[in-house]
Protein backbone atom coordinates (compact mmCIF):
# COMPACT_ATOMS: atom_id res chain seq x y z
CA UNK A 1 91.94 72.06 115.88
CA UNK A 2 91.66 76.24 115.40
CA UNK A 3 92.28 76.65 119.34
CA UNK A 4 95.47 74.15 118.46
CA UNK A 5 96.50 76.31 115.95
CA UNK A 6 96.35 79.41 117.16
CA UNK A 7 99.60 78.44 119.55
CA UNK A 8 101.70 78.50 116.64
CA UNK A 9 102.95 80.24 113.67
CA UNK A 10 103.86 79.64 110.15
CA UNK A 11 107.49 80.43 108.92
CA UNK A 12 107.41 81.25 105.29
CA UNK A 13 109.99 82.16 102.67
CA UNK A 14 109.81 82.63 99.37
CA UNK A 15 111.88 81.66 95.94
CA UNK A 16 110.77 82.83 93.24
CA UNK A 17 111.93 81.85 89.92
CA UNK A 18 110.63 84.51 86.82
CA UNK A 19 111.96 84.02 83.30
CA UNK A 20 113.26 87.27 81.71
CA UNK A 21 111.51 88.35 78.31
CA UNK A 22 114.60 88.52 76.55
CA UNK A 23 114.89 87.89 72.87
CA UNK A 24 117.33 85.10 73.01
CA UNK A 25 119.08 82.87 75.79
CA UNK A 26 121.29 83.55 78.94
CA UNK A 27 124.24 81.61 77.53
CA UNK A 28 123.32 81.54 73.73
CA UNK A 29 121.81 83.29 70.70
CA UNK A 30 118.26 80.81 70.57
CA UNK A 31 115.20 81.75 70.72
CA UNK A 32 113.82 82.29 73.94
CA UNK A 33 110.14 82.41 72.58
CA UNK A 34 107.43 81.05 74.32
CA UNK A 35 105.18 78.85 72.30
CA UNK A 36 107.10 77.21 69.46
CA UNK A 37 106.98 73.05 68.44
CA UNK A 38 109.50 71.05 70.92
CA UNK A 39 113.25 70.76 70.04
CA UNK A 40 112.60 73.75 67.86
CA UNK A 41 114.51 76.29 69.90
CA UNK A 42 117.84 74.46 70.07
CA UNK A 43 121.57 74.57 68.80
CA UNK A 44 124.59 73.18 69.84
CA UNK A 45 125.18 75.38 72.71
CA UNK A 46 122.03 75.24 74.61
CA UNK A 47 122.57 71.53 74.41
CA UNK A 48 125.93 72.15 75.75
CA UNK A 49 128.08 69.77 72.85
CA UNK A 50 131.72 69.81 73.67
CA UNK A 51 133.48 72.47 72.18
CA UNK A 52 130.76 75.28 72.27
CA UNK A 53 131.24 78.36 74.66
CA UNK A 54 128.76 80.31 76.45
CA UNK A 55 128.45 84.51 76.23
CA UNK A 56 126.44 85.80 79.09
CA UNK A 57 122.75 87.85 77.46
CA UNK A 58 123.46 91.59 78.26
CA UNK A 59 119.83 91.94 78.21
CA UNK A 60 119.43 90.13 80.80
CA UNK A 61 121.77 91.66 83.03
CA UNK A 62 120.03 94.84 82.30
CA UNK A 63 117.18 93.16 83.80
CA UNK A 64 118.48 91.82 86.54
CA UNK A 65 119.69 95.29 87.98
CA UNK A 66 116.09 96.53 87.26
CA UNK A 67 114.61 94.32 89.50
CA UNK A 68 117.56 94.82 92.27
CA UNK A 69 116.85 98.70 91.91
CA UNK A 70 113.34 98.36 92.18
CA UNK A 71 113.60 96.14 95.47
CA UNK A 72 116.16 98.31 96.93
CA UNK A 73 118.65 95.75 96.91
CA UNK A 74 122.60 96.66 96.78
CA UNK A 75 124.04 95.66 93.40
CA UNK A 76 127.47 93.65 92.47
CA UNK A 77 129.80 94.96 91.12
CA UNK A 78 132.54 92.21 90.42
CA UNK A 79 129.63 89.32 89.61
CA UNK A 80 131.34 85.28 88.64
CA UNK A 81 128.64 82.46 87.49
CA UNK A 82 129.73 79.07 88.88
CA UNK A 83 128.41 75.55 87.93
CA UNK A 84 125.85 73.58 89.64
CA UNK A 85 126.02 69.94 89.12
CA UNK A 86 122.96 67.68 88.93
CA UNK A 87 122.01 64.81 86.44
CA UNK A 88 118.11 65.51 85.32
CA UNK A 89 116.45 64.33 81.95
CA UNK A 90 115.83 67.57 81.51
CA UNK A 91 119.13 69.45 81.55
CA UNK A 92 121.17 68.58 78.56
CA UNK A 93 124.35 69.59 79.86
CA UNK A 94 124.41 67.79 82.88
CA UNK A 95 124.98 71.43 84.87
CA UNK A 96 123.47 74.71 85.27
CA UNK A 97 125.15 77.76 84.62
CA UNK A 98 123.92 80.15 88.09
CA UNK A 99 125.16 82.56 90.49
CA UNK A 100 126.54 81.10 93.52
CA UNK A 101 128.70 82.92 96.27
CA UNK A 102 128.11 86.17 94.10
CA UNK A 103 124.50 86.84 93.57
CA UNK A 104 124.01 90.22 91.03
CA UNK A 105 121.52 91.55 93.40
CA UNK A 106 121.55 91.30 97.02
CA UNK A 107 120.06 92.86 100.72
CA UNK A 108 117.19 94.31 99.04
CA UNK A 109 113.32 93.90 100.73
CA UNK A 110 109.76 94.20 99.06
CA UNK A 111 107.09 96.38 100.86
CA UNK A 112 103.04 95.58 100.38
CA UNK A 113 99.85 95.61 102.27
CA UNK A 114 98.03 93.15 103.65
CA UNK A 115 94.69 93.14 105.62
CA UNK A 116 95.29 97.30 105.92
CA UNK A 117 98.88 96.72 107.44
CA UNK A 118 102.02 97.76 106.06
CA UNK A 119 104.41 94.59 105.60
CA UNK A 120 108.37 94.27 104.86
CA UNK A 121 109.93 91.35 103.47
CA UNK A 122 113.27 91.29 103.60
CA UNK A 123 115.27 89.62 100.25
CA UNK A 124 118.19 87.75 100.72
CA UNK A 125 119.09 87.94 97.50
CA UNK A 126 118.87 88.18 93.50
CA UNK A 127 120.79 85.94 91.16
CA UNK A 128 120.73 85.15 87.47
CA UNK A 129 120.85 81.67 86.10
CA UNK A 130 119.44 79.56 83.13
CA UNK A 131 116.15 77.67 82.92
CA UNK A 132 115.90 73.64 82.49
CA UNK A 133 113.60 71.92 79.55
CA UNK A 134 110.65 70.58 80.39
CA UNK A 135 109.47 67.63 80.97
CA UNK A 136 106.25 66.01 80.19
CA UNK A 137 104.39 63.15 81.95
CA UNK A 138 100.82 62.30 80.60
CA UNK A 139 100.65 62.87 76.79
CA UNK A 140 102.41 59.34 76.33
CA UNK A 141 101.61 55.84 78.31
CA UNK A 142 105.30 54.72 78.41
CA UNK A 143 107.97 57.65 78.13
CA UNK A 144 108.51 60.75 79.54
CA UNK A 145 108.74 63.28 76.89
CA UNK A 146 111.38 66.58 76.97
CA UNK A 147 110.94 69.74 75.09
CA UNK A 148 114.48 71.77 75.28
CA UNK A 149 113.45 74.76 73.72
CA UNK A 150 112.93 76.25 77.49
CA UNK A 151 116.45 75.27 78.08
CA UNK A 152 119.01 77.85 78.49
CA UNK A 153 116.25 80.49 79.20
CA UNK A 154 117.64 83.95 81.56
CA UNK A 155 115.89 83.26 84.85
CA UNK A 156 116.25 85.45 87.95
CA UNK A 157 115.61 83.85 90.99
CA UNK A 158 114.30 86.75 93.68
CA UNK A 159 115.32 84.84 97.31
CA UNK A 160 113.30 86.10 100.46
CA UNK A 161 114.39 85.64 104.06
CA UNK A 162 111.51 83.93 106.34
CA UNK A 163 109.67 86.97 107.02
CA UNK A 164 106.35 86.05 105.83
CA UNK A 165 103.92 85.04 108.51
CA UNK A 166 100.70 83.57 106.53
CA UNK A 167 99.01 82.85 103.42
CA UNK A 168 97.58 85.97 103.03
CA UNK A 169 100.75 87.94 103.33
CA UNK A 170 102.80 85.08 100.86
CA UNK A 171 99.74 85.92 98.25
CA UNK A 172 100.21 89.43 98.48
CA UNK A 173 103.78 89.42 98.29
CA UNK A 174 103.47 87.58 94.86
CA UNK A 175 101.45 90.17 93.92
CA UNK A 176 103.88 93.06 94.34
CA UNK A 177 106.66 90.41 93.00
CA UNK A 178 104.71 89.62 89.89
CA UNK A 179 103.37 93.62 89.04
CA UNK A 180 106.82 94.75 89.79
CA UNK A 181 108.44 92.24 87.15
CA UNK A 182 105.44 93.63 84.82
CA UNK A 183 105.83 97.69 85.34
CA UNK A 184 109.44 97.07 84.74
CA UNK A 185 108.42 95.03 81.45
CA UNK A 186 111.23 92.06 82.24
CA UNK A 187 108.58 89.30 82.80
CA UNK A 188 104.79 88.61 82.10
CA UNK A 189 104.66 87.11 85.04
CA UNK A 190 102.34 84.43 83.80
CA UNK A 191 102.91 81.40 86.68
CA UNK A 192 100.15 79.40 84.45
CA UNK A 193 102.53 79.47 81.32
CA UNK A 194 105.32 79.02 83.44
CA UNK A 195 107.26 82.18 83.34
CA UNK A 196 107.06 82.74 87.00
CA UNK A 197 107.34 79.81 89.74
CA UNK A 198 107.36 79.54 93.16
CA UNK A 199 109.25 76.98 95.93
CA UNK A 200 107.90 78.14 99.39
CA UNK A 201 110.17 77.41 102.72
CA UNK A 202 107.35 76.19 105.27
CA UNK A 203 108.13 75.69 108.68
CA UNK A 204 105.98 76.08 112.06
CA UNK A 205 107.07 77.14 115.77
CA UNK A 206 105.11 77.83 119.04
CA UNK A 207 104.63 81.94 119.23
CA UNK A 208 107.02 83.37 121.04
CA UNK A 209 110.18 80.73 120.59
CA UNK A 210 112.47 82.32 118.47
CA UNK A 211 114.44 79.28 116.75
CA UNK A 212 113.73 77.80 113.61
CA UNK A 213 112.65 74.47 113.26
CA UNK A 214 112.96 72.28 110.48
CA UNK A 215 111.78 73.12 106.89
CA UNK A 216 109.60 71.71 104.25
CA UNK A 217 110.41 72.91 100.89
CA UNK A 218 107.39 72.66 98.52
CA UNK A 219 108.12 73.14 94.67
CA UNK A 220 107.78 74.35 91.65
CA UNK A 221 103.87 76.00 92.03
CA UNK A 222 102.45 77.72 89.38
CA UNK A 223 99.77 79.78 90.71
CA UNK A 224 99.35 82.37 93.77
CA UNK A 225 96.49 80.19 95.15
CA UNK A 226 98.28 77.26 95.11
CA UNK A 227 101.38 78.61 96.88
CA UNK A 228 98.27 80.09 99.72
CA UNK A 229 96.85 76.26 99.87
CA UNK A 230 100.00 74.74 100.23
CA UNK A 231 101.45 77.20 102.91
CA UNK A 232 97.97 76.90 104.80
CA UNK A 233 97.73 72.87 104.26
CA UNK A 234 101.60 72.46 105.48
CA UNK A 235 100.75 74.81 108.26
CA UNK A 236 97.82 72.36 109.66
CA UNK A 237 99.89 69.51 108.88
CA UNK A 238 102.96 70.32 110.87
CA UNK A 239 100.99 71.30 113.67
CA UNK A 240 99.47 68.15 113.90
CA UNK A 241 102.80 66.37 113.80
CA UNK A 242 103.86 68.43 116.67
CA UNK A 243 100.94 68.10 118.48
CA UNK A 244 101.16 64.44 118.03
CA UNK A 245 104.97 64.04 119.04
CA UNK A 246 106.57 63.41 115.42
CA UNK A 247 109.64 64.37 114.50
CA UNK A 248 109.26 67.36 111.96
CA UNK A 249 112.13 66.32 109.49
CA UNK A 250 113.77 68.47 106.32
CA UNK A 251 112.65 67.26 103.43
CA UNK A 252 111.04 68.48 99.65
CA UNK A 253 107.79 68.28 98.80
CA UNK A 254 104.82 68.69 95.81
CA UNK A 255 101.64 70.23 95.94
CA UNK A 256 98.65 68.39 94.14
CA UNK A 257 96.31 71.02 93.19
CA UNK A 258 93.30 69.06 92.60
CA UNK A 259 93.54 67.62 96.39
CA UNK A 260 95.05 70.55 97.82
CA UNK A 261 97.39 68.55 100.23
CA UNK A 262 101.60 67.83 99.68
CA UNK A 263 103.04 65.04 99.13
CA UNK A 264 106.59 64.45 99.88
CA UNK A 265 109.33 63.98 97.47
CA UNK A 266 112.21 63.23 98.87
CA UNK A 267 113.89 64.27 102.33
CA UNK A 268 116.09 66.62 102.44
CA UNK A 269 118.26 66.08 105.59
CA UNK A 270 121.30 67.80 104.20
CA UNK A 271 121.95 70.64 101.73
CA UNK A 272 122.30 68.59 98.34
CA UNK A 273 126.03 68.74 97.63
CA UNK A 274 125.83 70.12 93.86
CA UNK A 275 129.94 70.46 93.50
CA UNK A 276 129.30 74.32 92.58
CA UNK A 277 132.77 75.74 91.24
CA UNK A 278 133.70 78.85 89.19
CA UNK A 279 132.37 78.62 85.42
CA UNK A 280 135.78 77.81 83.21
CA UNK A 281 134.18 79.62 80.43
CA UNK A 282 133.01 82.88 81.38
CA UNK A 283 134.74 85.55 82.74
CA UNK A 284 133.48 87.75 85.51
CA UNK A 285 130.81 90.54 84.33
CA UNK A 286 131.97 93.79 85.72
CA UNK A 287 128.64 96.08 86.45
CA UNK A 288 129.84 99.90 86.66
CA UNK A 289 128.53 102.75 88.40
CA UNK A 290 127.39 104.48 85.36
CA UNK A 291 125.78 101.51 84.07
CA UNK A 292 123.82 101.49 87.12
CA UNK A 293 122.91 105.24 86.79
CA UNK A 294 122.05 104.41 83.01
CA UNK A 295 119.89 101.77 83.66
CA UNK A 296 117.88 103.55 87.01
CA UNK A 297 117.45 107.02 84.60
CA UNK A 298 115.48 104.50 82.01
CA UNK A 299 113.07 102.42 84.38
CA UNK A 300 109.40 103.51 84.04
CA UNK A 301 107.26 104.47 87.31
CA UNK A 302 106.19 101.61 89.66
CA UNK A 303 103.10 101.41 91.06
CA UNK A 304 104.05 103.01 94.23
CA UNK A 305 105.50 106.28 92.69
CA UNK A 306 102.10 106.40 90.92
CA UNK A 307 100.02 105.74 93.70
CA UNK A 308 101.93 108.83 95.26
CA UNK A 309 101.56 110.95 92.36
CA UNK A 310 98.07 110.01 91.84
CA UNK A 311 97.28 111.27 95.21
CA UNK A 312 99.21 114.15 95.95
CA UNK A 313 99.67 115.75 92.46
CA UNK A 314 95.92 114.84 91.10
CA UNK A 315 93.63 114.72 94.00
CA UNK A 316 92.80 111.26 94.24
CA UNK A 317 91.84 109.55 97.13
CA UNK A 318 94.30 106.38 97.68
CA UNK A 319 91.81 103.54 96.79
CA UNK A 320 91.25 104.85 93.35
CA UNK A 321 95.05 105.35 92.95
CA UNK A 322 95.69 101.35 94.18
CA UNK A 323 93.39 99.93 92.28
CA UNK A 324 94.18 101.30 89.07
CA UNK A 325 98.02 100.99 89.29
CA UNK A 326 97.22 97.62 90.21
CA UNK A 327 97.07 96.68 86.65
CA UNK A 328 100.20 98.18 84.46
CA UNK A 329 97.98 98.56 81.29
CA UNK A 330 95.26 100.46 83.12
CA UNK A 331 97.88 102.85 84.74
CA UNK A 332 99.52 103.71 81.32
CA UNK A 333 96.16 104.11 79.77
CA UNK A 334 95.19 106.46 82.89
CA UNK A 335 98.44 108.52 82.31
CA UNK A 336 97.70 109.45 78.97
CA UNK A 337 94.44 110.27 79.51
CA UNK A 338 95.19 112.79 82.56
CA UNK A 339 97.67 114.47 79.61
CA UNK A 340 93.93 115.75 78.04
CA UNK A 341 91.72 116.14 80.80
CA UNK A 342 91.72 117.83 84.44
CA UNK A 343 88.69 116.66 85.37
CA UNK A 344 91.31 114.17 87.51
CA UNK A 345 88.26 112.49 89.24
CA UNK A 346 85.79 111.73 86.41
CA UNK A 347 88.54 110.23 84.68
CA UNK A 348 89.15 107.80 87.25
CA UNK A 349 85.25 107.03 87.95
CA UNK A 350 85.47 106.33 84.11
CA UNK A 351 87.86 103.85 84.45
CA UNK A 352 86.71 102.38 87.26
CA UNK A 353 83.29 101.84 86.35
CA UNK A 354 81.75 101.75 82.98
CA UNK A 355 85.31 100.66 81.24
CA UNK A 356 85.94 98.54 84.22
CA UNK A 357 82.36 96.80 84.04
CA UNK A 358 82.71 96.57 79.84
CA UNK A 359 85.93 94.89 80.33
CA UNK A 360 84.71 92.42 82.91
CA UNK A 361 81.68 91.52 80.96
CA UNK A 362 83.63 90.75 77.59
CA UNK A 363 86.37 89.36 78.98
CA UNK A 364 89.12 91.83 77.70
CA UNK A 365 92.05 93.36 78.44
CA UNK A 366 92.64 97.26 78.87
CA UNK A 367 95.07 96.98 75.89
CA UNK A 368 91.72 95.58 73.87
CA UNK A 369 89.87 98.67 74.96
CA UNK A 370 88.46 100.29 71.60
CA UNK A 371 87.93 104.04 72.94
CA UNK A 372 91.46 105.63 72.87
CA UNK A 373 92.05 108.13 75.96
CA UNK A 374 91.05 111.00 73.73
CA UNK A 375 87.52 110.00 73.22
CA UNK A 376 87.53 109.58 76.60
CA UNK A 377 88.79 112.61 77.73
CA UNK A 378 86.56 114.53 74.57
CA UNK A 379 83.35 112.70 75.99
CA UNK A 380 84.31 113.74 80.00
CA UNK A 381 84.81 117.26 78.54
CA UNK A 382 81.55 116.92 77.10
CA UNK A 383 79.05 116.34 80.36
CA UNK A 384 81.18 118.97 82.07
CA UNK A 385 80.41 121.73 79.15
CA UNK A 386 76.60 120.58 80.11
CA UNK A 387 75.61 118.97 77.65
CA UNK A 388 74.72 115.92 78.70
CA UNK A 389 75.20 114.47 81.73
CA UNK A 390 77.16 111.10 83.24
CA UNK A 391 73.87 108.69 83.21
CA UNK A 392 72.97 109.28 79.81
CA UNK A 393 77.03 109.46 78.74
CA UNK A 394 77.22 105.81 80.45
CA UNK A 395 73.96 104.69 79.37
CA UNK A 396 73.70 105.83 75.53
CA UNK A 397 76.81 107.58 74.39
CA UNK A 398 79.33 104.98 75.58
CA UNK A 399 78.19 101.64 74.20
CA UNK A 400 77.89 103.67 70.38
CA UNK A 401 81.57 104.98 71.15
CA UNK A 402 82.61 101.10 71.34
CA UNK A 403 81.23 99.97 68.48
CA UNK A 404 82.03 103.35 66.33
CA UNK A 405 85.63 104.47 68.18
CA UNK A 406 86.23 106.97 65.53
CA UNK A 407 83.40 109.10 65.99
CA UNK A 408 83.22 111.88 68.51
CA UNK A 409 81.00 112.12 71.63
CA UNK A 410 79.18 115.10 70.34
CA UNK A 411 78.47 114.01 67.18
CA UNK A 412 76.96 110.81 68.65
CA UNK A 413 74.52 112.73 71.24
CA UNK A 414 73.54 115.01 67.94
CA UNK A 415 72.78 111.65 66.48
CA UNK A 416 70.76 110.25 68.69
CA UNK A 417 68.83 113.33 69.95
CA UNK A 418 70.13 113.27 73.34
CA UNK A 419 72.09 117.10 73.41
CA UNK A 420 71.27 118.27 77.27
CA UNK A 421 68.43 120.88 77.48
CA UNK A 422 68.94 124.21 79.24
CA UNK A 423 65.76 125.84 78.19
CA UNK A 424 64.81 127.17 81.69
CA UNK A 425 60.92 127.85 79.84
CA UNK A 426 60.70 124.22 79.18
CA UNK A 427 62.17 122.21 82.32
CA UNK A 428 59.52 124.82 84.16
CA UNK A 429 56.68 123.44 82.35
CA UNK A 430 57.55 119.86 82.66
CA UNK A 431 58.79 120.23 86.67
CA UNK A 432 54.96 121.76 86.89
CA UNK A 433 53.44 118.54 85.43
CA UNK A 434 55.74 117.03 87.29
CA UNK A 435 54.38 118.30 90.71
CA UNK A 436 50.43 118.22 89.33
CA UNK A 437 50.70 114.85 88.84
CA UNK A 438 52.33 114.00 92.88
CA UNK A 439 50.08 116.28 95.17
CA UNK A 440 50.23 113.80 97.80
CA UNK A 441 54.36 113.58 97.37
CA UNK A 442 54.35 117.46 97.33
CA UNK A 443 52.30 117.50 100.76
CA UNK A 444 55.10 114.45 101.94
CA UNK A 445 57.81 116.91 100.70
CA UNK A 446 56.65 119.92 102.28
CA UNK A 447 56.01 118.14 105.58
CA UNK A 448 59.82 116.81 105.43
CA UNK A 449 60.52 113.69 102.88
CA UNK A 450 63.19 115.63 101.21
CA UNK A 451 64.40 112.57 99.53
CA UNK A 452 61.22 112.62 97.19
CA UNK A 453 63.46 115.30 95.22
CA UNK A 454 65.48 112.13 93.74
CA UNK A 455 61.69 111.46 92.04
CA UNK A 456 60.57 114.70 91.56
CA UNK A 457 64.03 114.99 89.35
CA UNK A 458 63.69 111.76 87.88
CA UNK A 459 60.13 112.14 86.39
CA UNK A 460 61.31 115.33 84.78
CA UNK A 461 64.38 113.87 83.22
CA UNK A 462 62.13 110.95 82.17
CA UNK A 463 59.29 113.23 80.72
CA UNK A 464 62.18 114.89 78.95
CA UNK A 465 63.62 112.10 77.48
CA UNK A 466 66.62 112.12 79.48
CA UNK A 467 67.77 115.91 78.17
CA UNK A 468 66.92 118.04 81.00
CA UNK A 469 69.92 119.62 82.39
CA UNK A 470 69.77 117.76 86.14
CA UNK A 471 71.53 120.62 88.14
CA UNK A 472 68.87 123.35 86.38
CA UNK A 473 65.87 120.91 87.12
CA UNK A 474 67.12 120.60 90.72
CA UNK A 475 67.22 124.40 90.95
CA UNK A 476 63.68 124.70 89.15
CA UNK A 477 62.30 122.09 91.10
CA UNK A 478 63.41 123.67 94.64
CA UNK A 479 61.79 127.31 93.39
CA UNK A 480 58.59 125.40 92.61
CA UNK A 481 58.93 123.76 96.36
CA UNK A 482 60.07 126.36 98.42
């Protein structure tokens, strides 16, 4: 089947769905809070009783432009919400307030690597709408049971064109869709809880034909992976269709995690007519240059002006840079600890290895960290004075400074007896014992083994407890050999 496969290509684009973390509703003061009892989130207007008018969440549309700004996308100025029409248990008034002909955000494109290659995906567009309730399946044997309180929640749906040309490239495009909603601080961009979903446009074509042939639409995923198993498992399914003469036809489809295969839904022939027309009750929201300017002045830095700065303005080399903006928390923490240290690099091989390893092991979060950046940047400060050096700091020092935050580097190597020795008269004495002890290594040495200085070094640091300063016992050590 791989030889099959390799004659075509997968078409892929992208919808995804990410609910903004805005206090209260698109349409309504409720809660939008994540977590509460069902039905407890509710009021007349996100249930849509007769009567009741809509205001549209400035919040939200602050958002909204965020995103559009940081995907280079042009942004409306004149923006109308319109009314799409579908009966579902689910959506209590019978419609969904959205953006139809006039999406906020529009003609942007996302940029990302995958497999060492530069990619550009193209966005179609940006538009704001409201989130359904949601609807429950398998807690009861005979009813379907609907919690509300998501109703009426700000959702921006980010639309890509079908640029995306595997798995691989669909997963990393999340990933630059989910830590952009993050830096900007507009969505947790947890797809497990919900707040971030995914439909995914598959479709297949020999290489080299340039049409597009029908699409599957598979919906409503709610993890990375899942959107890669689906994209790959649709991609070996429509080939074999092909390959076998069926008809590929439209159609919407789900993705059953535990199998890993789609099932179909319902076909999808025609665009569903959902009677979209102008919302009666909300007037157009009018987005002005200098609330565009306003807005752009207040983002934060994304990852990719810090991966510049990072490199250019600190010296690092571009893998350190990556991985650390990968995660917002770990940037931040990294930017206020290069505001007390220039020691650029140690601060990063901090981060990315003893915290990095700590965190791992105990399951936290960067934001769960106990050292604050100042202990940090005291206890860096501290092997580059010389007195002590990064083993020991890694070794001894930093597992006390977790459990006892509040007490400074220094005062914990005074504790336990581990200040770095300089005393030239004593490192002498113990390289010479040392060397008594290893004739045979010393003859090995001498006749060209000049790796046996790693033991030669590491005997006298063990003989010293661990205090010997390791650049002055290298010096010593190459006297004594020469």
């Amino acid at each position: 089947m791989s030889s099959v496969l390799d004659k075509y290509e997968v078409i892929v684009g992208l919808e995804v769905h990410a609910q903004l973390s805005t206090a209260s509703k698109m349409y309504c003061g409720d809660s939008a809070e994540f977590g509460a009892a069902p039905n407890t989130q509710v009021s007349p207007l996100s249930l849509g009783h007769p009567g009741t008018l809509p205001r549209v969440n400035k919040k939200a549309i602050e958002y909204a432009v965020k995103i559009g700004l940081a995907t280079h996308c042009s942004i409306r100025r004149e923006n109308q919400f319109a009314r799409k029409n579908y009966f579902y248990a689910d959506l209590p008034k019978g419609y969904q307030i959205t953006q139809d002909k006039t999406p906020l955000c529009y003609d942007g494109y996302i940029e990302f690597e995958c497999a060492g290659e530069k990619k550009k995906v193209e966005l179609e567009r940006i538009h704001m709408e409201e989130d359904a309730g949601k609807s429950t399946h398998d807690l009861d044997p005979y009813f379907t049971l609907v919690d509300l309180n998501r109703a009426g929640v700000p959702l921006i749906e980010i639309v890509s064109r079908p640029d995306i040309r595997s798995s691989d490239e669909a997963y990393q495009y999340l990933t630059e869709v989910r830590k952009l909603v993050r830096y900007l601080d507009i969505c947790d961009g947890n797809m497990e809880e919900g707040s971030m979903r995914c439909d995914a446009n598959i479709s297949i074509r020999l290489k080299g034909d340039t049409h597009l042939n029908p699409r599957v639409e598979v919906k409503n995923m709610n993890s990375m992976r899942n959107v890669k198993k689906a994209i790959e498992f649709e991609f070996e399914r429509q080939v074999h269709m092909m390959e076998s003469g069926e008809r590929l036809a439209q159609e919407t489809r789900g993705f059953d995690a535990l199998k890993g295969v789609t099932l179909s839904q319902r076909s999808k022939e025609h665009a569903h007519d959902y009677r979209y027309f102008p919302e009666p009750d909300l007037p157009p929201v009018i987005v002005t240059d200098e609330y565009i300017t306003d807005v752009k002045a207040a983002m934060p830095k994304l990852s990719r002006d810090l991966v510049a700065e990072y490199t250019s303005t600190y010296g690092l080399p571009e893998y350190d840079a990556r991985v650390i903006t990968d995660d917002k928390d770990t940037a931040f923490y990294f930017n206020d600890l290069l505001k007390l240290t220039k020691n650029y690099k140690a601060a990063s091989n901090w981060l990315l290895g003893p915290i990095k390893s700590y965190l791992n092991e105990n399951a936290l979060e960067i934001t769960e960290l106990p050292i604050k950046p100042q202990a940090l940047a005291d206890l860096i400060a501290v092997i580059d004075g010389g007195k002590t050096n990064f083993a020991v700091a890694s070794q001894k020092v930093f597992p006390e400074l977790v459990k006892n935050p509040e007490e400074a580097p220094l005062a914990i190597l005074e504790r336990l007896n581990l200040l770095q020795s300089s005393d030239e008269g004593l490192i002498k004495q113990l390289a010479e014992e040392v060397l008594a002890k290893y004739p045979e290594k010393v003859a090995s040495f001498k006749g060209g083994q000049s790796g046996l200085m790693g033991l030669f070094v590491g005997e006298v640091m063990k003989a010293s407890k661990g205090k010997a300063d390791p650049k002055l016992t290298n010096k010593i050590l190459s006297d004594l050999l020469a």
